[in-house]
PDB file of N, CA and C in Angstrom:
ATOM      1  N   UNK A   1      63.757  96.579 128.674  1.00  0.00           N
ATOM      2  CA  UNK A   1      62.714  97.520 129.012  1.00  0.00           C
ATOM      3  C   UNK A   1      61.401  96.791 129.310  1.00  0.00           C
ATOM      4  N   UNK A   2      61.220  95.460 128.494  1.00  0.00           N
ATOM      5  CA  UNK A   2      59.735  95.031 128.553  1.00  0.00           C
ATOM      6  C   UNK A   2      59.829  93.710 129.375  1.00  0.00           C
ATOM      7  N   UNK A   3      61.320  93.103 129.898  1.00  0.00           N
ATOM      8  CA  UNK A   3      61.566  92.229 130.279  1.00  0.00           C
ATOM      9  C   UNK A   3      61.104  91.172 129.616  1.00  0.00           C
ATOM     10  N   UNK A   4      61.471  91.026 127.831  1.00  0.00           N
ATOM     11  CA  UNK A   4      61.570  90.253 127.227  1.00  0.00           C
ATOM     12  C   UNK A   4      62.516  88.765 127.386  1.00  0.00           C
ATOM     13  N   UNK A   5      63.933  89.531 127.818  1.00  0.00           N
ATOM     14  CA  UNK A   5      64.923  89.249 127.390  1.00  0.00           C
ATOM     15  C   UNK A   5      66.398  89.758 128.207  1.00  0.00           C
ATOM     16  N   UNK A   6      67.320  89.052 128.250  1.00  0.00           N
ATOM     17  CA  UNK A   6      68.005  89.911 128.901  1.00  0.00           C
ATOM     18  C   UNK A   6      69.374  90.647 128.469  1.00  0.00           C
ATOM     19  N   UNK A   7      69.246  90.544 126.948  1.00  0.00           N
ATOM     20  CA  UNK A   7      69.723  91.349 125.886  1.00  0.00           C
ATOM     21  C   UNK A   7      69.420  91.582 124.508  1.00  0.00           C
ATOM     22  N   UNK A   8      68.646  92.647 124.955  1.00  0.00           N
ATOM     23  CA  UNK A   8      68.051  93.199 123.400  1.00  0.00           C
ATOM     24  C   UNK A   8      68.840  93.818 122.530  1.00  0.00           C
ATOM     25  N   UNK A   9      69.967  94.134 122.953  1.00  0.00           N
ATOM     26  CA  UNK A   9      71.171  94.587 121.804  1.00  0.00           C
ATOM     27  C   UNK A   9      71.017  93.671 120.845  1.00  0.00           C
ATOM     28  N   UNK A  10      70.821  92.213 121.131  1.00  0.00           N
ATOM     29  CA  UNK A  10      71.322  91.198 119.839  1.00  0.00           C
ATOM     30  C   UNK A  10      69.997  91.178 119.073  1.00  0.00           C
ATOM     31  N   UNK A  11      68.604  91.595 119.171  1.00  0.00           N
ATOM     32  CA  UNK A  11      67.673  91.610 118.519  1.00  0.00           C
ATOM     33  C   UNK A  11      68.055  93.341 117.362  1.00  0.00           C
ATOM     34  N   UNK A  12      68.276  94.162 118.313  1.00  0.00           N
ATOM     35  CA  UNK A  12      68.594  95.371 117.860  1.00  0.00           C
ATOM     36  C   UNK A  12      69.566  95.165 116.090  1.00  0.00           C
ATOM     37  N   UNK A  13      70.539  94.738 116.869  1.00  0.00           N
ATOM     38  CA  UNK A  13      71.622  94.583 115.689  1.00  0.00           C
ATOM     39  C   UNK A  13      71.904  93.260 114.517  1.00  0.00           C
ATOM     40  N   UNK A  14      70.947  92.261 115.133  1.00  0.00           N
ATOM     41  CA  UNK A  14      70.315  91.012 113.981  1.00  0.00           C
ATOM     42  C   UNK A  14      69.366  92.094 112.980  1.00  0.00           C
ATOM     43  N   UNK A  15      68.662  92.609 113.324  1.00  0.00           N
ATOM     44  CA  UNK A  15      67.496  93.622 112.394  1.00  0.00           C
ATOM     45  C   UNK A  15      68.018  94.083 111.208  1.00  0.00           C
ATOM     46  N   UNK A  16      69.115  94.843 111.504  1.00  0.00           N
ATOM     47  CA  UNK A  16      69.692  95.499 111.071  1.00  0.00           C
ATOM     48  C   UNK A  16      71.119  95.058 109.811  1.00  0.00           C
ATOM     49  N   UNK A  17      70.784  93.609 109.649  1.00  0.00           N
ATOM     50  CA  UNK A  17      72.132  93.213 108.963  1.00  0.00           C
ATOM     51  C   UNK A  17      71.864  93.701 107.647  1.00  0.00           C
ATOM     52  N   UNK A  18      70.777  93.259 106.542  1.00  0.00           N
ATOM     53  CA  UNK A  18      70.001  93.226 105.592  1.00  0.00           C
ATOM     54  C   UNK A  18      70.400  94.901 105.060  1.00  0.00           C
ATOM     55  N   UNK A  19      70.746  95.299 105.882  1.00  0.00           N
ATOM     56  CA  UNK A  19      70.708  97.224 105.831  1.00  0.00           C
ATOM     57  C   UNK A  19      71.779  97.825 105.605  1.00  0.00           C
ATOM     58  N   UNK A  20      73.145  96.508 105.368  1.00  0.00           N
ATOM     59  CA  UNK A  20      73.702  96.978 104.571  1.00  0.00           C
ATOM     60  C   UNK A  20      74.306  97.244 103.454  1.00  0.00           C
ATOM     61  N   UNK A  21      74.972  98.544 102.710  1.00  0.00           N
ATOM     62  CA  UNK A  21      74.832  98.561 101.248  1.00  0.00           C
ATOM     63  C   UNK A  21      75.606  98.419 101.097  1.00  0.00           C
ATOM     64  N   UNK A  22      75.593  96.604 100.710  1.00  0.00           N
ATOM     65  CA  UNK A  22      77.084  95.878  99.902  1.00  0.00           C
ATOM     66  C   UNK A  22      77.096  96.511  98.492  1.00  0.00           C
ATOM     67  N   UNK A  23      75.872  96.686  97.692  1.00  0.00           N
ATOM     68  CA  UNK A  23      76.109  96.436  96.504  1.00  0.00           C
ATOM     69  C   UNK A  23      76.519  97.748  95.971  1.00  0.00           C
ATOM     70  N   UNK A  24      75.838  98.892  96.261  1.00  0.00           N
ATOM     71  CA  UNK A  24      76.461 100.051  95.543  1.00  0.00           C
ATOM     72  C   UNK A  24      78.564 100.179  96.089  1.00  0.00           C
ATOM     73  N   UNK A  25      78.236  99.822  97.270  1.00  0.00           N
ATOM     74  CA  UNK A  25      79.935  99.627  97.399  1.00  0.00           C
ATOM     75  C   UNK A  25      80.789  98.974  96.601  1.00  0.00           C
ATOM     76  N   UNK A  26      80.100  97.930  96.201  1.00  0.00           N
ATOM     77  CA  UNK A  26      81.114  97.103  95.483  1.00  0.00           C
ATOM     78  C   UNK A  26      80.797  98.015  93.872  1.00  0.00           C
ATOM     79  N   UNK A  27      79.911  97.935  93.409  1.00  0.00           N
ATOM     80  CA  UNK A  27      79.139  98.826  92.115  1.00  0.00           C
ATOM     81  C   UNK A  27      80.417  99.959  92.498  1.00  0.00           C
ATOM     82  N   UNK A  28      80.566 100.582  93.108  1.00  0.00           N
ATOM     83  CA  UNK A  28      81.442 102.188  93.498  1.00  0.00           C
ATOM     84  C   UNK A  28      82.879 101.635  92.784  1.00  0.00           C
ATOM     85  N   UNK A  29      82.904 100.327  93.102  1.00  0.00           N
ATOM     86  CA  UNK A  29      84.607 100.066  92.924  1.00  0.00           C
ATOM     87  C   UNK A  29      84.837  99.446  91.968  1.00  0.00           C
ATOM     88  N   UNK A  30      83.456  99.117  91.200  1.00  0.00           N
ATOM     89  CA  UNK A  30      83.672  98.465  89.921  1.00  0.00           C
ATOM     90  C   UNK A  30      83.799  99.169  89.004  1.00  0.00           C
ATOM     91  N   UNK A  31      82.979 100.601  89.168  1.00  0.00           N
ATOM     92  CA  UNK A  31      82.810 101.839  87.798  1.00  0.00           C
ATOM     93  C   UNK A  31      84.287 102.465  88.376  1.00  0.00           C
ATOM     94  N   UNK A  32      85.125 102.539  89.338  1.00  0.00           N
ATOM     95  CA  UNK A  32      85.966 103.477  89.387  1.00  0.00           C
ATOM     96  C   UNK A  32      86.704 102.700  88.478  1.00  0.00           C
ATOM     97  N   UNK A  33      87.222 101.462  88.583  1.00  0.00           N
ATOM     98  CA  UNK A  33      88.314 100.347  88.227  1.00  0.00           C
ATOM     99  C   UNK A  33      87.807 100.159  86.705  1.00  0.00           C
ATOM    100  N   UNK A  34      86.850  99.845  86.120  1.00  0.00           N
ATOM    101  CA  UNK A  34      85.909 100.240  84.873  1.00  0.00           C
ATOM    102  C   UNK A  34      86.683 101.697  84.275  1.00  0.00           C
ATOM    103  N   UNK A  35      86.893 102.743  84.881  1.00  0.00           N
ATOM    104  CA  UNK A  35      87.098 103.721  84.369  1.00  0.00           C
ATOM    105  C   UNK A  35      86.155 105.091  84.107  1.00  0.00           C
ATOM    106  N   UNK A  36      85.026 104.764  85.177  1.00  0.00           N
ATOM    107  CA  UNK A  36      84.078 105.761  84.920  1.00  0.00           C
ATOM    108  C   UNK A  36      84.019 106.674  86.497  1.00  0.00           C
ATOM    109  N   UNK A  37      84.841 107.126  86.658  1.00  0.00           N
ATOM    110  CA  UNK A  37      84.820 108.005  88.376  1.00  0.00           C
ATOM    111  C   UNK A  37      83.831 108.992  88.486  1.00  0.00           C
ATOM    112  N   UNK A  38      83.321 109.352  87.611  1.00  0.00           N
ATOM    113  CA  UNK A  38      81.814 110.364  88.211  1.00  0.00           C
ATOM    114  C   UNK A  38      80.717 109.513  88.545  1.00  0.00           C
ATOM    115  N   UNK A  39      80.346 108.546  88.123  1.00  0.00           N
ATOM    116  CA  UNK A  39      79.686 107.443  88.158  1.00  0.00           C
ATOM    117  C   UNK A  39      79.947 106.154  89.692  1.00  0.00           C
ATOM    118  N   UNK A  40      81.518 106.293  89.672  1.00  0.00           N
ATOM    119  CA  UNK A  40      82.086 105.424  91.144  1.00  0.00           C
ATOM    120  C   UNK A  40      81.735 106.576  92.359  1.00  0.00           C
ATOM    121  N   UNK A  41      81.796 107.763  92.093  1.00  0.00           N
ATOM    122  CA  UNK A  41      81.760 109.189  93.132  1.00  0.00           C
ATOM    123  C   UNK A  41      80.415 109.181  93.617  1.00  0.00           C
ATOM    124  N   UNK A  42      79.367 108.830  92.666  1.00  0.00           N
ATOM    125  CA  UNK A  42      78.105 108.567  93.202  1.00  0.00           C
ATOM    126  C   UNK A  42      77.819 107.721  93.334  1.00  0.00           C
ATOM    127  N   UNK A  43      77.865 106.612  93.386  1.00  0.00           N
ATOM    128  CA  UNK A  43      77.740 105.470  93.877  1.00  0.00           C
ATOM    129  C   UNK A  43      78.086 105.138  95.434  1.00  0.00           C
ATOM    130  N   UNK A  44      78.984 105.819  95.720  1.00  0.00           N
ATOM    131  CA  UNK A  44      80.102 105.531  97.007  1.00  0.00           C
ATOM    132  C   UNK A  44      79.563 106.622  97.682  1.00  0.00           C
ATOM    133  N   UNK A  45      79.084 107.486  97.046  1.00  0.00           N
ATOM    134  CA  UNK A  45      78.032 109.092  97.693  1.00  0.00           C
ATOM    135  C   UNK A  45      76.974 108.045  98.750  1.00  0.00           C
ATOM    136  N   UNK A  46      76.124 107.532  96.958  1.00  0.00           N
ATOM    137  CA  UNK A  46      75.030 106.847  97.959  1.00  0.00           C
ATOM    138  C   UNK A  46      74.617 105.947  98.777  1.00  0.00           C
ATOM    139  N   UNK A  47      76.155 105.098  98.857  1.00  0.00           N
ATOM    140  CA  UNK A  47      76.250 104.136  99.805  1.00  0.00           C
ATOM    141  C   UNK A  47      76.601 104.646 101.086  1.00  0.00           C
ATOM    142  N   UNK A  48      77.598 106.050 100.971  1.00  0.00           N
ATOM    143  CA  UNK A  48      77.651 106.841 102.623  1.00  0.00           C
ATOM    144  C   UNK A  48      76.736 107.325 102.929  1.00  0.00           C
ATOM    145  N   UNK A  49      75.677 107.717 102.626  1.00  0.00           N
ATOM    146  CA  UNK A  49      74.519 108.460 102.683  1.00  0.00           C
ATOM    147  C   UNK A  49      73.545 107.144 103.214  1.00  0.00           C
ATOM    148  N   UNK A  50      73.936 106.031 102.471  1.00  0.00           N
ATOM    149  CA  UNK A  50      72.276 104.920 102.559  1.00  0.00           C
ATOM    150  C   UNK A  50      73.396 104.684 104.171  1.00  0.00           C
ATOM    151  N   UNK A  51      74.499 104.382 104.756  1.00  0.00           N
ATOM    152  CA  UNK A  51      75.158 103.661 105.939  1.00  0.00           C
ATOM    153  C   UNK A  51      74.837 105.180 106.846  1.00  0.00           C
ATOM    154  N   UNK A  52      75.058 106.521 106.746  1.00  0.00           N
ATOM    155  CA  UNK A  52      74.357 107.421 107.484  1.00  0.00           C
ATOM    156  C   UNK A  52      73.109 107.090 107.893  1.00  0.00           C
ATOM    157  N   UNK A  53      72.417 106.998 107.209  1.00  0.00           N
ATOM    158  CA  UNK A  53      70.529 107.381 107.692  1.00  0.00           C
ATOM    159  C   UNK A  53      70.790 106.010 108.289  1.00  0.00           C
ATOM    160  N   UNK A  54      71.009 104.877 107.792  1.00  0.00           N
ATOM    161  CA  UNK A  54      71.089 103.702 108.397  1.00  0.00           C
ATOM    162  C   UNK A  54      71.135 103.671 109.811  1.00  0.00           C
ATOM    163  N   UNK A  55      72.664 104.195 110.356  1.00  0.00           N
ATOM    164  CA  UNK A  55      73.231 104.424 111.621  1.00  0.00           C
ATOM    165  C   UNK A  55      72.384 105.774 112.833  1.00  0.00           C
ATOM    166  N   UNK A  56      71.608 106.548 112.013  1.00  0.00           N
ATOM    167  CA  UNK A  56      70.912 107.546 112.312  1.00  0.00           C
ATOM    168  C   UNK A  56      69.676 106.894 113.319  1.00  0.00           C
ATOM    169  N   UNK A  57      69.102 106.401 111.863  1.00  0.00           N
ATOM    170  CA  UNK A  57      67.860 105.531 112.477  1.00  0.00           C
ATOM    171  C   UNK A  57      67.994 104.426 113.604  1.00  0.00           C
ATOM    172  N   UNK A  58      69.134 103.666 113.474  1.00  0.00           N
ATOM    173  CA  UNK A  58      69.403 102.898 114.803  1.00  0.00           C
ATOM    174  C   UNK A  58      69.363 103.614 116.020  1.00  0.00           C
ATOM    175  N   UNK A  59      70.256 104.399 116.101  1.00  0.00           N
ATOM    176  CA  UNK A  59      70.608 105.155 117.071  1.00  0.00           C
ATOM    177  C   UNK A  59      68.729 106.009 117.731  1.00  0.00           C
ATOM    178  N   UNK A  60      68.328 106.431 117.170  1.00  0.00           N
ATOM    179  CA  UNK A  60      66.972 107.234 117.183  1.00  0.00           C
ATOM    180  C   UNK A  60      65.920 106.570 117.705  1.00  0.00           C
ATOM    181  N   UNK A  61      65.842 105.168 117.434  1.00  0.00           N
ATOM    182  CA  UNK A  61      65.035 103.886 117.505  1.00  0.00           C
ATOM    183  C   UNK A  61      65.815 103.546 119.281  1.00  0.00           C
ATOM    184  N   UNK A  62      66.692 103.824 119.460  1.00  0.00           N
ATOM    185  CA  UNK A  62      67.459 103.266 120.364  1.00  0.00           C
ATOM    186  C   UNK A  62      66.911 104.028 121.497  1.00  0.00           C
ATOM    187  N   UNK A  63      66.560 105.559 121.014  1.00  0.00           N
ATOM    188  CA  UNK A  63      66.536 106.700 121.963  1.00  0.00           C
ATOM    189  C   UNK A  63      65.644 106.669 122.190  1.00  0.00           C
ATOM    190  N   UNK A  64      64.424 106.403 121.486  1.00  0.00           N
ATOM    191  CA  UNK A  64      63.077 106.545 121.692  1.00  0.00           C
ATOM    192  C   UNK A  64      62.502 105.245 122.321  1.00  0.00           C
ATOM    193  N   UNK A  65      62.626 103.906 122.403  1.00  0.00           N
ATOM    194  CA  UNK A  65      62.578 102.776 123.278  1.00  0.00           C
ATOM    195  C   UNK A  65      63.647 103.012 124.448  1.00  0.00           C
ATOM    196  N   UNK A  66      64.757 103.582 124.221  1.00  0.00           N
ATOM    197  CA  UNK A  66      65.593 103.946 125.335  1.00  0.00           C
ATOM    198  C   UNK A  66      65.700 102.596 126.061  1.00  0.00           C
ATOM    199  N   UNK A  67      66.891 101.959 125.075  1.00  0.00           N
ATOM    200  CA  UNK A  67      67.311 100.422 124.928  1.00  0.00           C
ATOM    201  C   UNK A  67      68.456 101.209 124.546  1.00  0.00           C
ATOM    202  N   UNK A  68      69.377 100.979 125.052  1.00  0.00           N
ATOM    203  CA  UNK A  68      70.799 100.917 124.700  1.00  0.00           C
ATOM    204  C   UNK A  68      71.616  99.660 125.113  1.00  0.00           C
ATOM    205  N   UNK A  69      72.321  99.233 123.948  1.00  0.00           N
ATOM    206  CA  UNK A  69      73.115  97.859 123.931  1.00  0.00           C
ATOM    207  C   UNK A  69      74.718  97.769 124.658  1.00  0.00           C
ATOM    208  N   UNK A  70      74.678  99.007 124.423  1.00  0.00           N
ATOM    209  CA  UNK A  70      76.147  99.411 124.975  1.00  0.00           C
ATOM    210  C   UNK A  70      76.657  99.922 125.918  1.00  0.00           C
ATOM    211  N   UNK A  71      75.382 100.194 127.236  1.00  0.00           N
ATOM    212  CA  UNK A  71      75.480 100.795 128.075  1.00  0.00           C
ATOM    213  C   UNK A  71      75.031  99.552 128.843  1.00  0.00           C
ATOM    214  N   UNK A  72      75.998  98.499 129.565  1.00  0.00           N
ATOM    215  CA  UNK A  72      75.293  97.283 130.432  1.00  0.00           C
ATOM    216  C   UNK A  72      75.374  97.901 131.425  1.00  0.00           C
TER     217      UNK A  72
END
């Protein structure tokens, strides 16, 4: 768009590594295997929820610079 570059997908999706939620995932599979499943149920809640808004916000960010990586 700004003729930075001649693929901003890879700036897009470098940004974005940090963003994801290893730890309650793994935390999800440690309390289930632990023996505590109301505790693994939310955990694994809030890791689909933190990878939603995650994927939300990319996408939104994408729309509003209207940079798409996937459309060469």
């Amino acid at each position: 768009m700004y003729n930075i570059g001649e693929q901003p997908f890879l700036a897009m999706a470098s940004s974005v590594l940090m963003l994801v939620p290893g730890f309650p995932l793994i935390n999800a599979v440690a309390d289930m295997v632990k023996g505590f499943p109301c505790m693994g149920l939310a955990r694994w809640t809030m890791a689909s929820l933190l990878t939603l808004s995650t994927c939300m916000g990319i996408v939104a960010a994408m729309n509003v610079l209207d940079v798409w990586g996937w459309l060469l």
